[in-house]
Protein backbone atom coordinates (compact mmCIF):
# COMPACT_ATOMS: atom_id res chain seq x y z
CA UNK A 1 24.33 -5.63 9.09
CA UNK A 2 22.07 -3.25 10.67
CA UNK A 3 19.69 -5.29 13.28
CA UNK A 4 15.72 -5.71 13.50
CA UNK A 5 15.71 -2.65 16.41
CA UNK A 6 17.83 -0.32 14.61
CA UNK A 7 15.90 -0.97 11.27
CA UNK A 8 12.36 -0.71 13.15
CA UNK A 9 13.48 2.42 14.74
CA UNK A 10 14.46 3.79 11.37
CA UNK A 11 11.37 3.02 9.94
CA UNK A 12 9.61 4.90 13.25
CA UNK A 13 11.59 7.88 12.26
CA UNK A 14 10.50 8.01 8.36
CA UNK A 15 7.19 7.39 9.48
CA UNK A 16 7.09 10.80 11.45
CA UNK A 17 9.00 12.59 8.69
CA UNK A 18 6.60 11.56 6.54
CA UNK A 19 3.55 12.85 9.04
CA UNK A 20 5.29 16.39 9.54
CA UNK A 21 5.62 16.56 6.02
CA UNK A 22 1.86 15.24 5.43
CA UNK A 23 0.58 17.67 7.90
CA UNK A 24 2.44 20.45 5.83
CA UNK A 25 0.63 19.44 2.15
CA UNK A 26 -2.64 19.35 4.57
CA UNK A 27 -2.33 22.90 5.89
CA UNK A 28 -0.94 24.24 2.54
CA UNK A 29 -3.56 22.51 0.98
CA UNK A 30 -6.24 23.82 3.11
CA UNK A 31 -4.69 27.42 2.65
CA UNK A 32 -4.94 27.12 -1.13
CA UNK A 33 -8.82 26.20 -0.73
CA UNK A 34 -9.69 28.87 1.69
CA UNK A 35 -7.93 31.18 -0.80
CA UNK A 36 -10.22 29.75 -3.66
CA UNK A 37 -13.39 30.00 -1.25
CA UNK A 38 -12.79 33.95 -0.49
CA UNK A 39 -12.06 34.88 -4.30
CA UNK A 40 -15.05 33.25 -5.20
CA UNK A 41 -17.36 35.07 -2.41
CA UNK A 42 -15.82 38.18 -3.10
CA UNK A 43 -16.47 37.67 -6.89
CA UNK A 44 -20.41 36.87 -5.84
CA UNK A 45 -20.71 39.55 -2.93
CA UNK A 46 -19.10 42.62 -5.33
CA UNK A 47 -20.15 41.13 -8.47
CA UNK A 48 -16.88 41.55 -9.90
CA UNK A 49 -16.56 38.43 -11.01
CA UNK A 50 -13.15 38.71 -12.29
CA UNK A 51 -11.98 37.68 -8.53
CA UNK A 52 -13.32 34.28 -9.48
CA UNK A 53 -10.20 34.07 -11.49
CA UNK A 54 -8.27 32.91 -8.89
CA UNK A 55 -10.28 30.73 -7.30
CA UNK A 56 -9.89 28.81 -10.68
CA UNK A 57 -6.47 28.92 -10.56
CA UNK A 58 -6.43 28.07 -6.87
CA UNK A 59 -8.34 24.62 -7.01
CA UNK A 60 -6.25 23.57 -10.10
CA UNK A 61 -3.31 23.84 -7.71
CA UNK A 62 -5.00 21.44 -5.51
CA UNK A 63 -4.21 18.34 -7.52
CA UNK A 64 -0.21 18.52 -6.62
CA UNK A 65 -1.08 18.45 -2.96
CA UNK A 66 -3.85 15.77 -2.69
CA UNK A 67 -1.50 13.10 -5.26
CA UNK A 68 1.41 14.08 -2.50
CA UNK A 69 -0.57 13.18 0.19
CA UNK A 70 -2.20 10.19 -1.20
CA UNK A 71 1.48 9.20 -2.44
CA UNK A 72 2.54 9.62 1.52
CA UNK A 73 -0.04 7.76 3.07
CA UNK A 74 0.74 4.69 0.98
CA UNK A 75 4.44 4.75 1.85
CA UNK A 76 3.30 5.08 5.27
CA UNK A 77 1.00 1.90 4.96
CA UNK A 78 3.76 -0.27 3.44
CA UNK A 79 6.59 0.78 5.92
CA UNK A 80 4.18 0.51 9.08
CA UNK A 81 3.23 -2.77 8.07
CA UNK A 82 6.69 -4.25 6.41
CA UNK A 83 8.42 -4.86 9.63
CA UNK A 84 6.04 -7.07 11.12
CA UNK A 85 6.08 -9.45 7.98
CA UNK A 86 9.60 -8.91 7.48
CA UNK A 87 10.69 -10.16 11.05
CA UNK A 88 8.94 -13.45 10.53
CA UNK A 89 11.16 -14.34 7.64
CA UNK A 90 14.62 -15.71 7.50
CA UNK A 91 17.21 -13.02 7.66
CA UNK A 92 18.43 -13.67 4.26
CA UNK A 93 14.62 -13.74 2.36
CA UNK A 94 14.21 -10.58 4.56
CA UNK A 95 17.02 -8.63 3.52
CA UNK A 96 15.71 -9.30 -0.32
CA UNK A 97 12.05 -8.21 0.89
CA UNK A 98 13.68 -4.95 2.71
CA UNK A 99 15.20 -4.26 -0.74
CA UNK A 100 11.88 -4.96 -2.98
CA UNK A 101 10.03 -2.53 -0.74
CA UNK A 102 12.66 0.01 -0.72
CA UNK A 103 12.72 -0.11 -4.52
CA UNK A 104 8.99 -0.18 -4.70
CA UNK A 105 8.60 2.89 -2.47
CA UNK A 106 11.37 5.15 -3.22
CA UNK A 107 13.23 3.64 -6.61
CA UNK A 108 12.68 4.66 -9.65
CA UNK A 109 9.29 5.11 -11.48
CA UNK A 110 8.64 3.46 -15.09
């Protein structure tokens, strides 16, 4: 069985997998806007305003992004806060806990 430092230093390491991969929906997500932004003003400046076109299609593709980041920050909340309750427990009611968070995080959704 794995102990409380290697499992806390696991946790440490999802944690900044998780904030790399955060930071990538943020830029992406901040790309797709500025994208939307400069159809649009090019649409008003030229009066062309077919270029708005994209800028539709641009901040419809900024729902996928936000629900991945909101989904990541709440993973992040629940594993930067587990260990602390989880060392306070007996090692057997912890080992069920680990498991109930792990399948609450990452198992299957109904």
């Amino acid at each position: 069985m794995a102990s409380t430092d290697e499992i806390l230093s696991r946790i440490d390491d999802v944690l900044t997998q998780n904030r790399r991969i955060e930071w990538t929906y943020i830029v992406l997500t901040v790309a797709l806007f500025g994208t939307g932004i400069s159809c649009f003003v090019v649409a008003l400046v030229s009066g062309q305003f077919a270029w708005s076109a994209p800028s539709l299609i641009t901040t419809g593709l900024l729902h996928w992004p936000l629900k991945e980041i909101k989904e990541i920050r709440q993973k992040n909340i629940a594993l930067a806060t587990a260990p602390m309750l989880i060392t306070q427990l007996p090692k057997a009611k912890a080992a069920e806990e680990i498991q109930k968070l792990l399948q609450s995080l990452y198992g299957e959704k109904r």
